[in-house]
PDB file of N, CA and C in Angstrom:
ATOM      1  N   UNK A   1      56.674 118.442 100.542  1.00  0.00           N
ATOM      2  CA  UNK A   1      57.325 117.604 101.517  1.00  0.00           C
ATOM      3  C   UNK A   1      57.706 118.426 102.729  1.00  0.00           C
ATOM      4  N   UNK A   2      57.795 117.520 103.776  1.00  0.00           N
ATOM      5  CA  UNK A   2      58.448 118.530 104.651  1.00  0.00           C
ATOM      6  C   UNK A   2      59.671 118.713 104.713  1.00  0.00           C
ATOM      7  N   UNK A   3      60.190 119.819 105.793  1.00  0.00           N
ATOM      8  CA  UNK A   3      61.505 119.919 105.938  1.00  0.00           C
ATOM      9  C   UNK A   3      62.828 119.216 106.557  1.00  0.00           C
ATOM     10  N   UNK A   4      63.809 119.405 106.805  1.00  0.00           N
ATOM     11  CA  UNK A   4      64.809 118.346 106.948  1.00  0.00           C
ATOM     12  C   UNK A   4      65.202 118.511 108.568  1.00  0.00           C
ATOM     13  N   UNK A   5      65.138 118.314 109.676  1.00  0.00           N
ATOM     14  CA  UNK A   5      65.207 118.458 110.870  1.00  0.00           C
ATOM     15  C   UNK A   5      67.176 118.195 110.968  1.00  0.00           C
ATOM     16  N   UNK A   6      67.616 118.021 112.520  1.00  0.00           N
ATOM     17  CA  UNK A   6      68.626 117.792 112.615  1.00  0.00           C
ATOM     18  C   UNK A   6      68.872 116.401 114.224  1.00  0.00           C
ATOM     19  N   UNK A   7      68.549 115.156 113.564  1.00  0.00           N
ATOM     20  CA  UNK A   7      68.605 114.177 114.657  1.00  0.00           C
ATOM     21  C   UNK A   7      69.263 113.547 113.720  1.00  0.00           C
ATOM     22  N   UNK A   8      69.742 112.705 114.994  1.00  0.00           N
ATOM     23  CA  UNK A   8      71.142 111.519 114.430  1.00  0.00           C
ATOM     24  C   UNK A   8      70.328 110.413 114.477  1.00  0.00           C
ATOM     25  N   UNK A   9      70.397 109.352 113.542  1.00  0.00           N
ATOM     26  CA  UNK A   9      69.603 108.136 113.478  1.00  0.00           C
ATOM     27  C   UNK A   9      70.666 107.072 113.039  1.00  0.00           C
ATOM     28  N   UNK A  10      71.126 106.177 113.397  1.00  0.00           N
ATOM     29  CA  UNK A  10      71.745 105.231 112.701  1.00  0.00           C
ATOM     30  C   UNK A  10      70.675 104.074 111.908  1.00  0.00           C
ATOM     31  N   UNK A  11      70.745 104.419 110.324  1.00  0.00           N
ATOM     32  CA  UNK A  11      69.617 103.080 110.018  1.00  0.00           C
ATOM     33  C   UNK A  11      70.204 102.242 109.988  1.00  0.00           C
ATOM     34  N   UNK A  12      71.438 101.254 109.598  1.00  0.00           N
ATOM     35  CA  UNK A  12      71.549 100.387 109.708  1.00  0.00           C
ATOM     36  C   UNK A  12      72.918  99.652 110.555  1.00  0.00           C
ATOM     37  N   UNK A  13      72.642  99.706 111.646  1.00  0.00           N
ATOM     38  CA  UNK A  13      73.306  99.295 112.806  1.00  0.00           C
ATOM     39  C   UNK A  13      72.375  97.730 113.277  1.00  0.00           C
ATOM     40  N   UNK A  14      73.387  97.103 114.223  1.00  0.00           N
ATOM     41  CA  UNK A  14      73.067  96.051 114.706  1.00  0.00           C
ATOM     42  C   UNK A  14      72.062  96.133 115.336  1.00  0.00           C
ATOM     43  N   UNK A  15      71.977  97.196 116.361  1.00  0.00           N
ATOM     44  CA  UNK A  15      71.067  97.463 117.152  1.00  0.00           C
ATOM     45  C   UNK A  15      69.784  97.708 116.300  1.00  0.00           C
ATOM     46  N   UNK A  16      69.705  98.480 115.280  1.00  0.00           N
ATOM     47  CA  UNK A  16      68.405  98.516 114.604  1.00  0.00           C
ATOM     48  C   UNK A  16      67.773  97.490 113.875  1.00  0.00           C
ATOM     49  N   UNK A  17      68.930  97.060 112.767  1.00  0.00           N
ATOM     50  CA  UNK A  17      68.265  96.003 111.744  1.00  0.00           C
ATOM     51  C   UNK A  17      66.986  94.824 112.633  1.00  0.00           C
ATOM     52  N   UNK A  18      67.529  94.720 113.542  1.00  0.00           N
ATOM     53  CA  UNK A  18      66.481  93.518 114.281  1.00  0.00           C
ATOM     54  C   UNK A  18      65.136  93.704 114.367  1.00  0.00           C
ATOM     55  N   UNK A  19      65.345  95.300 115.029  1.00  0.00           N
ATOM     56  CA  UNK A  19      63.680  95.664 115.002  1.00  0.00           C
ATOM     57  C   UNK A  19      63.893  97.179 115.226  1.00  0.00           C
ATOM     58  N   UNK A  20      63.591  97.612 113.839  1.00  0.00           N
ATOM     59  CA  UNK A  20      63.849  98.958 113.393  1.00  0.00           C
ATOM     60  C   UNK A  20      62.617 100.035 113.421  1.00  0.00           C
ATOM     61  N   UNK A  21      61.367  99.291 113.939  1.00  0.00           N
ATOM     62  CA  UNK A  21      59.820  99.880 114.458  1.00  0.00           C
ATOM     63  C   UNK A  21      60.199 101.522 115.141  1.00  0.00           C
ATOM     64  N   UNK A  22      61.124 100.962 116.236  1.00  0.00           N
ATOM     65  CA  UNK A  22      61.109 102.403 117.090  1.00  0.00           C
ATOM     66  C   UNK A  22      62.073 103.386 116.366  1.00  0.00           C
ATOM     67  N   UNK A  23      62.789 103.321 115.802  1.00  0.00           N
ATOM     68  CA  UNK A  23      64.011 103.933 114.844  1.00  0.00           C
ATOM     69  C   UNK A  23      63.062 105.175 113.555  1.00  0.00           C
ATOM     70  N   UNK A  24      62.031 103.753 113.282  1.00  0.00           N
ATOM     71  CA  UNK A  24      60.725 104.340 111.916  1.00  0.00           C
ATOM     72  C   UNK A  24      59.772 105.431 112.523  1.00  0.00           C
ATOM     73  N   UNK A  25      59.168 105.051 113.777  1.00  0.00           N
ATOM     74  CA  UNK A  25      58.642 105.904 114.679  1.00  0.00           C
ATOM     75  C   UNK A  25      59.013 107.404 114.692  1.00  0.00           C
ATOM     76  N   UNK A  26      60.530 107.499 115.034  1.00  0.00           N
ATOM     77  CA  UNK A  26      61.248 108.312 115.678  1.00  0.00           C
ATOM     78  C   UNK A  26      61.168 109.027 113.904  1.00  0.00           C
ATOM     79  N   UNK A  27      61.625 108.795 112.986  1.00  0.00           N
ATOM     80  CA  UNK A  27      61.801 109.047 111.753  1.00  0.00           C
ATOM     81  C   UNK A  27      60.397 109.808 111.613  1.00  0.00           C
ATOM     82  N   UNK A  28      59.942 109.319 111.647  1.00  0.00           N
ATOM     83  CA  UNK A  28      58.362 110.061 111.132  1.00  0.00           C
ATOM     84  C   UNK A  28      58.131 110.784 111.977  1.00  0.00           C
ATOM     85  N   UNK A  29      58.422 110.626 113.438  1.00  0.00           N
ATOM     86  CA  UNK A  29      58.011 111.966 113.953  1.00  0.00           C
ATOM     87  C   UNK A  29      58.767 113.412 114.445  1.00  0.00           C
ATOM     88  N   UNK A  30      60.213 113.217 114.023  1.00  0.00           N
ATOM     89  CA  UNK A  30      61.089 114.160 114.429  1.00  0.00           C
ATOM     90  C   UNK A  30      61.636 114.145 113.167  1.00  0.00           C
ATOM     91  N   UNK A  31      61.976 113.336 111.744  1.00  0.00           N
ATOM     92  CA  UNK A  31      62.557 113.724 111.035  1.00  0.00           C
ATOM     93  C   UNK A  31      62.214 112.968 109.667  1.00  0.00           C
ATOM     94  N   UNK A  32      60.971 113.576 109.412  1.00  0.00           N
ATOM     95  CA  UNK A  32      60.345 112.667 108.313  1.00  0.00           C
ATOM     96  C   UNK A  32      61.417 112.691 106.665  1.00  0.00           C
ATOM     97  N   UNK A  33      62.340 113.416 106.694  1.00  0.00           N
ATOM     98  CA  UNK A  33      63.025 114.027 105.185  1.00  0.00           C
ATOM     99  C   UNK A  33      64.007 113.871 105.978  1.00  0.00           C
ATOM    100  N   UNK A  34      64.958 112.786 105.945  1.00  0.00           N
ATOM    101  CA  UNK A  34      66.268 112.130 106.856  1.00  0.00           C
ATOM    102  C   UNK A  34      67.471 112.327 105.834  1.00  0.00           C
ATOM    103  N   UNK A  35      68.098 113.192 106.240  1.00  0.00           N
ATOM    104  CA  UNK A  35      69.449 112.887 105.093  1.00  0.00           C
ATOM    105  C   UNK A  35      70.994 112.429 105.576  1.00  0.00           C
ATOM    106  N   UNK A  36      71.253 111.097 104.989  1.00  0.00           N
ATOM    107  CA  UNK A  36      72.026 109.811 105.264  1.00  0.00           C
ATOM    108  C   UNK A  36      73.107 110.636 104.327  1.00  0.00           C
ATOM    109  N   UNK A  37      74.451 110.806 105.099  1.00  0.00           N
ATOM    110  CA  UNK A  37      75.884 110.960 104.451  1.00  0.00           C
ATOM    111  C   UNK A  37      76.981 110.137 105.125  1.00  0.00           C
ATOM    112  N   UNK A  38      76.985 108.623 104.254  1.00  0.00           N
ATOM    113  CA  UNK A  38      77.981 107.991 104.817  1.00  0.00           C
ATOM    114  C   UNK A  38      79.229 108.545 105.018  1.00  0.00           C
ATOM    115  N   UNK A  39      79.997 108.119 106.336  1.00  0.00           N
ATOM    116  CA  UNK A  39      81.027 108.491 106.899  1.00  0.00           C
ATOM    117  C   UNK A  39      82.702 108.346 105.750  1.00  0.00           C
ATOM    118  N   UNK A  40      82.382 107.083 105.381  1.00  0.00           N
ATOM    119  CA  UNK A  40      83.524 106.620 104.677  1.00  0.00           C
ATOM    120  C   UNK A  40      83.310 107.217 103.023  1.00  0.00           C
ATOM    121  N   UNK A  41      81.867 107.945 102.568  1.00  0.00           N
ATOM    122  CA  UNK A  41      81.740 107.745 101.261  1.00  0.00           C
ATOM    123  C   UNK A  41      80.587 108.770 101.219  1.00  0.00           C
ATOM    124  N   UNK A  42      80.783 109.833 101.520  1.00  0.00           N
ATOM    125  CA  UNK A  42      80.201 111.316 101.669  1.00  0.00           C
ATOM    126  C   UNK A  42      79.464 111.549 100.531  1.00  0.00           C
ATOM    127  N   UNK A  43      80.336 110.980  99.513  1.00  0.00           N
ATOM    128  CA  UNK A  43      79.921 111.916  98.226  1.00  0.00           C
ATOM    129  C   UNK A  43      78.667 110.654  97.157  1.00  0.00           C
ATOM    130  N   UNK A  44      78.579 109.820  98.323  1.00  0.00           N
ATOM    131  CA  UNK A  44      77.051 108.428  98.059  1.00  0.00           C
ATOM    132  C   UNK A  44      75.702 109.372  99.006  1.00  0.00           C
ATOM    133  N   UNK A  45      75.651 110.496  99.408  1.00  0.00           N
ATOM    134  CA  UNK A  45      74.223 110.422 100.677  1.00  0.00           C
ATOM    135  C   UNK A  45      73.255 110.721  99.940  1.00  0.00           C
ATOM    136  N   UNK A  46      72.528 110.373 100.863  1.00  0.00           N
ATOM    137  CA  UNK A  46      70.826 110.223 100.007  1.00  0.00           C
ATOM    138  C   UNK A  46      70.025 110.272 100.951  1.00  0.00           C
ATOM    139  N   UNK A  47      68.608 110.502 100.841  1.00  0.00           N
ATOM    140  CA  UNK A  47      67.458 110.979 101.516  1.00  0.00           C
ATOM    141  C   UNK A  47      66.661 109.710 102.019  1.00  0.00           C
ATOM    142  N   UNK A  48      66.174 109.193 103.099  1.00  0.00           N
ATOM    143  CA  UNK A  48      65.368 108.946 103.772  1.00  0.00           C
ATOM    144  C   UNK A  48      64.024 108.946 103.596  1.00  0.00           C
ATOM    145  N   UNK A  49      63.035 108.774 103.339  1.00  0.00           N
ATOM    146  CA  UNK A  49      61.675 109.397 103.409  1.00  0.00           C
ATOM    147  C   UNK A  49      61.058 108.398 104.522  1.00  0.00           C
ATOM    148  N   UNK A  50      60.166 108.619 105.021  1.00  0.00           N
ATOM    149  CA  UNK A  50      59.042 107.973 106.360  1.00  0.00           C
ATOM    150  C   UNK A  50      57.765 108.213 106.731  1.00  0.00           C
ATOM    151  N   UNK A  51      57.155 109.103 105.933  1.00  0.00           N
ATOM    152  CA  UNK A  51      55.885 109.734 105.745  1.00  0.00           C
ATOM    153  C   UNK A  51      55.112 109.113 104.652  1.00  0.00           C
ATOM    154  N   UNK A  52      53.670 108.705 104.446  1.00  0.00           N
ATOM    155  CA  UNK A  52      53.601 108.138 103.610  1.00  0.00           C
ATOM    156  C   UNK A  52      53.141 108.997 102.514  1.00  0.00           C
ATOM    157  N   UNK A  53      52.971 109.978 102.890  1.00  0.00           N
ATOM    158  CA  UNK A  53      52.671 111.084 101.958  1.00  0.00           C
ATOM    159  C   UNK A  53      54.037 111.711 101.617  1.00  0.00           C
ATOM    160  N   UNK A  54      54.928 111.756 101.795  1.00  0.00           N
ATOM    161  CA  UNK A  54      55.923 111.981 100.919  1.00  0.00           C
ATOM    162  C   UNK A  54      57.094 110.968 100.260  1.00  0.00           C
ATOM    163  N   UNK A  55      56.268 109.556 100.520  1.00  0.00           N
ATOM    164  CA  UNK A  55      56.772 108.526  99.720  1.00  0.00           C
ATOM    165  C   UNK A  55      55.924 108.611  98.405  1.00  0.00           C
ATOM    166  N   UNK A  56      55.058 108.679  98.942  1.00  0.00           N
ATOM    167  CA  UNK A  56      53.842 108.843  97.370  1.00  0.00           C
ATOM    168  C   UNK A  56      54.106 109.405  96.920  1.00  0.00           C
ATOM    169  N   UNK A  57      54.419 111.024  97.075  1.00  0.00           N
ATOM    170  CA  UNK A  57      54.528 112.014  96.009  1.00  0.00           C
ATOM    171  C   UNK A  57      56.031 112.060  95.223  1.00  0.00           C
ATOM    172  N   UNK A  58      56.987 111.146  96.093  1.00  0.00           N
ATOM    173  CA  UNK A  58      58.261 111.329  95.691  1.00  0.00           C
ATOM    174  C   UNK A  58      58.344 110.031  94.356  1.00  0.00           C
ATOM    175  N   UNK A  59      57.833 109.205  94.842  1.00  0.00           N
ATOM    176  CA  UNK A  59      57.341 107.780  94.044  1.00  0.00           C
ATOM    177  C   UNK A  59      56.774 108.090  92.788  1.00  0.00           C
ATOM    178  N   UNK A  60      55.901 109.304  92.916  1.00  0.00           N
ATOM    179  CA  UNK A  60      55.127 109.673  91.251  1.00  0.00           C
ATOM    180  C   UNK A  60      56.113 110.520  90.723  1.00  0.00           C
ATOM    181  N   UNK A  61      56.942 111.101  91.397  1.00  0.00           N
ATOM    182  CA  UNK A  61      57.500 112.288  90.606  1.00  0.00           C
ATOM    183  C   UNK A  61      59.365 111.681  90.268  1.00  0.00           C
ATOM    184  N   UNK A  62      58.981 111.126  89.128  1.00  0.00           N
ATOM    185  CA  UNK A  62      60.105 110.384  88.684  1.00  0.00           C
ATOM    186  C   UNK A  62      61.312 111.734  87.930  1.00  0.00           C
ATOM    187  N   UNK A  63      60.653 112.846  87.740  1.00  0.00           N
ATOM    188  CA  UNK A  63      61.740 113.715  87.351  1.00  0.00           C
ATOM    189  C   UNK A  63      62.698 114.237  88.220  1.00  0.00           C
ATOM    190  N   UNK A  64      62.080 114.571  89.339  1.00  0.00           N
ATOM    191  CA  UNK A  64      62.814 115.129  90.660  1.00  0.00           C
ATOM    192  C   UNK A  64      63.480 113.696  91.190  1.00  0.00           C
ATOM    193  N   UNK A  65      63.018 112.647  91.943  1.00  0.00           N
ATOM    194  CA  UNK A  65      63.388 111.224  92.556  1.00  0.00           C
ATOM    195  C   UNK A  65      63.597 110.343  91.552  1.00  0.00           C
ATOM    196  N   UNK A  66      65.160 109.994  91.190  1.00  0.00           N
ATOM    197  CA  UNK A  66      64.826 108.809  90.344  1.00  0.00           C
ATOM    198  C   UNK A  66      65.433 107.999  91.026  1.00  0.00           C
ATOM    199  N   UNK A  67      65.419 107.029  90.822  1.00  0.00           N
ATOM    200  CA  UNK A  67      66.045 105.722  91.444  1.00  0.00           C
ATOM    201  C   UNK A  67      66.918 104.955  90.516  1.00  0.00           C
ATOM    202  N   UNK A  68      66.786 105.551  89.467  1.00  0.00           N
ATOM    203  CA  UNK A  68      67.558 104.559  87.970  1.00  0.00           C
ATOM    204  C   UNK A  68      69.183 104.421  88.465  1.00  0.00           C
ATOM    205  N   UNK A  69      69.756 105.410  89.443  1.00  0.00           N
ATOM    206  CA  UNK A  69      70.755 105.219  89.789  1.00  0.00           C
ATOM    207  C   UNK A  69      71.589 104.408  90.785  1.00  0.00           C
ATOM    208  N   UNK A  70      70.073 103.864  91.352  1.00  0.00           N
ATOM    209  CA  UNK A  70      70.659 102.867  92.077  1.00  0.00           C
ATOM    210  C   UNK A  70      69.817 103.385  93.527  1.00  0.00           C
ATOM    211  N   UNK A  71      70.260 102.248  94.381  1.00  0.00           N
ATOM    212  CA  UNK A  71      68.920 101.954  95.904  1.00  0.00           C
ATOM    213  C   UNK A  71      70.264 101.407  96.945  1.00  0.00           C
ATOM    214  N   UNK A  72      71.207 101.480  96.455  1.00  0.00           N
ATOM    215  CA  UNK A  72      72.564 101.477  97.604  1.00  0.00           C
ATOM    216  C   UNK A  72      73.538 102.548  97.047  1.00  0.00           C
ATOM    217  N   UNK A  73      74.553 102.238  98.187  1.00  0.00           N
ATOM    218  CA  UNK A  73      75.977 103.000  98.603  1.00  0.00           C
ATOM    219  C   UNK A  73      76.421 102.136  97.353  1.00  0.00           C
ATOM    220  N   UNK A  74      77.001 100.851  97.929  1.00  0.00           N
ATOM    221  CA  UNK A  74      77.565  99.783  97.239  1.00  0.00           C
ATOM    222  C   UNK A  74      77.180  99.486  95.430  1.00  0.00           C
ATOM    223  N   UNK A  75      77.119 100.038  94.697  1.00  0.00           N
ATOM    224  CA  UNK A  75      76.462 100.076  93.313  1.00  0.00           C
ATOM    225  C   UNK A  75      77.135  98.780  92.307  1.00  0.00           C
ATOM    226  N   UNK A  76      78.488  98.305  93.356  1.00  0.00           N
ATOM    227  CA  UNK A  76      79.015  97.365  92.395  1.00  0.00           C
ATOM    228  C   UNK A  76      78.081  95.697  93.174  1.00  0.00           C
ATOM    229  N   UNK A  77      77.163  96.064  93.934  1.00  0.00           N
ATOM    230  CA  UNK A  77      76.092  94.671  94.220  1.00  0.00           C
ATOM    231  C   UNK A  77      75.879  93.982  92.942  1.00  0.00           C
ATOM    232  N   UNK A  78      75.233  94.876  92.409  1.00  0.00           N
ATOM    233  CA  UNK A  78      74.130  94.643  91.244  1.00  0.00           C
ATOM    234  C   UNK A  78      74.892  94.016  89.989  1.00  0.00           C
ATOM    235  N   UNK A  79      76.217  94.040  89.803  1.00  0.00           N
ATOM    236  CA  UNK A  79      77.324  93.258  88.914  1.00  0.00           C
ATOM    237  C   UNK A  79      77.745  91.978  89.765  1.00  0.00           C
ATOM    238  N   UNK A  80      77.854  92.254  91.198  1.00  0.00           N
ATOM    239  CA  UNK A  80      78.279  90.533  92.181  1.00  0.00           C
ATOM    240  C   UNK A  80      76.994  89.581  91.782  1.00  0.00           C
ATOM    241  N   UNK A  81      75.836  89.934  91.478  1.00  0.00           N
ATOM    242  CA  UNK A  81      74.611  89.216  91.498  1.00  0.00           C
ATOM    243  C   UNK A  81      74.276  88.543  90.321  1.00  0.00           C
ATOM    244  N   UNK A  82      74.671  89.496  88.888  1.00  0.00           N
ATOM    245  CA  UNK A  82      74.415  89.182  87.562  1.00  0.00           C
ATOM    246  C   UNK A  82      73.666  90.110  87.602  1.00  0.00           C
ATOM    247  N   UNK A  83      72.910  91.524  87.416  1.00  0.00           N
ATOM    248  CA  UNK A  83      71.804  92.091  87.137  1.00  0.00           C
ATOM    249  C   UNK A  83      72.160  93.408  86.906  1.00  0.00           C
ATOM    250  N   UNK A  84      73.451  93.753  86.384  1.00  0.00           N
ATOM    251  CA  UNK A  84      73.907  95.114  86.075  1.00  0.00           C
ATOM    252  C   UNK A  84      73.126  95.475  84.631  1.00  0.00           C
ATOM    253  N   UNK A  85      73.006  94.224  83.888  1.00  0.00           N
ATOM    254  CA  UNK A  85      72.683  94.915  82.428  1.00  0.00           C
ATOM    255  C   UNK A  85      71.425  94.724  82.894  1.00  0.00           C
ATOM    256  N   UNK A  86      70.390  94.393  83.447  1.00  0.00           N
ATOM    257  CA  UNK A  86      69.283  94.188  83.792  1.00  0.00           C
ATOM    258  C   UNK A  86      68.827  94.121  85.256  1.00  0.00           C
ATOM    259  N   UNK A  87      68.377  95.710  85.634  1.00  0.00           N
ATOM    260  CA  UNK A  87      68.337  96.327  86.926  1.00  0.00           C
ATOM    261  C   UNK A  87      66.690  96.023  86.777  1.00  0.00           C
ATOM    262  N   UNK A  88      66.607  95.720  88.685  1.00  0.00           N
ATOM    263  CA  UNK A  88      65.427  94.997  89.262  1.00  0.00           C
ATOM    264  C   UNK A  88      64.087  96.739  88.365  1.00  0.00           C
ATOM    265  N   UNK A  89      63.398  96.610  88.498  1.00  0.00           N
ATOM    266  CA  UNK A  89      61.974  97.636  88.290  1.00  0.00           C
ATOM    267  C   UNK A  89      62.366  98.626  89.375  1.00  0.00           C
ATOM    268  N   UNK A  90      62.530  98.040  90.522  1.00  0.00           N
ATOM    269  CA  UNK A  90      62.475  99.068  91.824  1.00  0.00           C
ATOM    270  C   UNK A  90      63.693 100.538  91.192  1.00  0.00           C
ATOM    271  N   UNK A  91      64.233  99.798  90.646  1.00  0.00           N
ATOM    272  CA  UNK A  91      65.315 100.779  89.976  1.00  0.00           C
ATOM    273  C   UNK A  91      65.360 101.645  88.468  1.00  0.00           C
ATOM    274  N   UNK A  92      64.089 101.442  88.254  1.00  0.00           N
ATOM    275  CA  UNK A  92      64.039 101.913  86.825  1.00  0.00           C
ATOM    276  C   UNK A  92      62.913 102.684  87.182  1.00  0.00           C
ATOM    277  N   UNK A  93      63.259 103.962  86.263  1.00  0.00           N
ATOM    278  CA  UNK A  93      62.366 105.206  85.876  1.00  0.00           C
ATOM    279  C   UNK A  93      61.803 104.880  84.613  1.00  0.00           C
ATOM    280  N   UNK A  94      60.159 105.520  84.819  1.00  0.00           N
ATOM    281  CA  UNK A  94      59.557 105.561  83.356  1.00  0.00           C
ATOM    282  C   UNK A  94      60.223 105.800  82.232  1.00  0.00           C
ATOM    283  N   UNK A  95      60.429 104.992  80.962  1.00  0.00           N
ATOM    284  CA  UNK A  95      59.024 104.201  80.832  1.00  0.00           C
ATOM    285  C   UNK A  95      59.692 102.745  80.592  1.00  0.00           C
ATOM    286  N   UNK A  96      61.105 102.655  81.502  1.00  0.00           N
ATOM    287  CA  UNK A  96      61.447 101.342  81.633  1.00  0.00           C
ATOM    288  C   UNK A  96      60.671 100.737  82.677  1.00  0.00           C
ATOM    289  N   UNK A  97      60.449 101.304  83.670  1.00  0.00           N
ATOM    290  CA  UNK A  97      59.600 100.833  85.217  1.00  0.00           C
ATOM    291  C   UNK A  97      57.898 100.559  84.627  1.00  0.00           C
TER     292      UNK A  97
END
């Protein structure tokens, strides 16, 4: 993978959610390995990826990247919804996924 650059990106701001094209752009080409440390909740940050070659390789390599822990900040979603005892696939590591 590549390395971790140092640009400020807000992903999810008003200004972006609408049309987040130029935001993805900018991601892939100045900071493909983005690392997100919310302000209010430091000890939630997590990595970014925007390359499609290091979505792939991060995607196969379920020992290093797992996702079983969850795909938000907010982890108590997935109990507001009904789906805590039964987390979507996107969230499960082999050989539940």
């Amino acid at each position: 993978m590549t390395s971790v650059m140092s640009h400020e990106f807000q992903l999810a701001t008003a200004e972006t959610w609408p049309n987040p094209w130029p935001m993805y752009r900018a991601l892939r080409d100045h900071d493909p390995v983005h690392h997100v440390v919310p302000p209010q909740r430091p000890e939630y940050d997590y990595y970014v990826l925007s390359r499609h070659a290091d979505v792939w390789s991060a995607a196969r390599d379920h020992q290093t990247f797992s996702s079983a822990q969850g795909l938000t900040v907010n982890y108590g979603e997935l109990e507001m919804i009904g789906l805590h005892d039964t987390p979507p696939m996107v969230m499960q590591d082999p050989p539940a996924h």
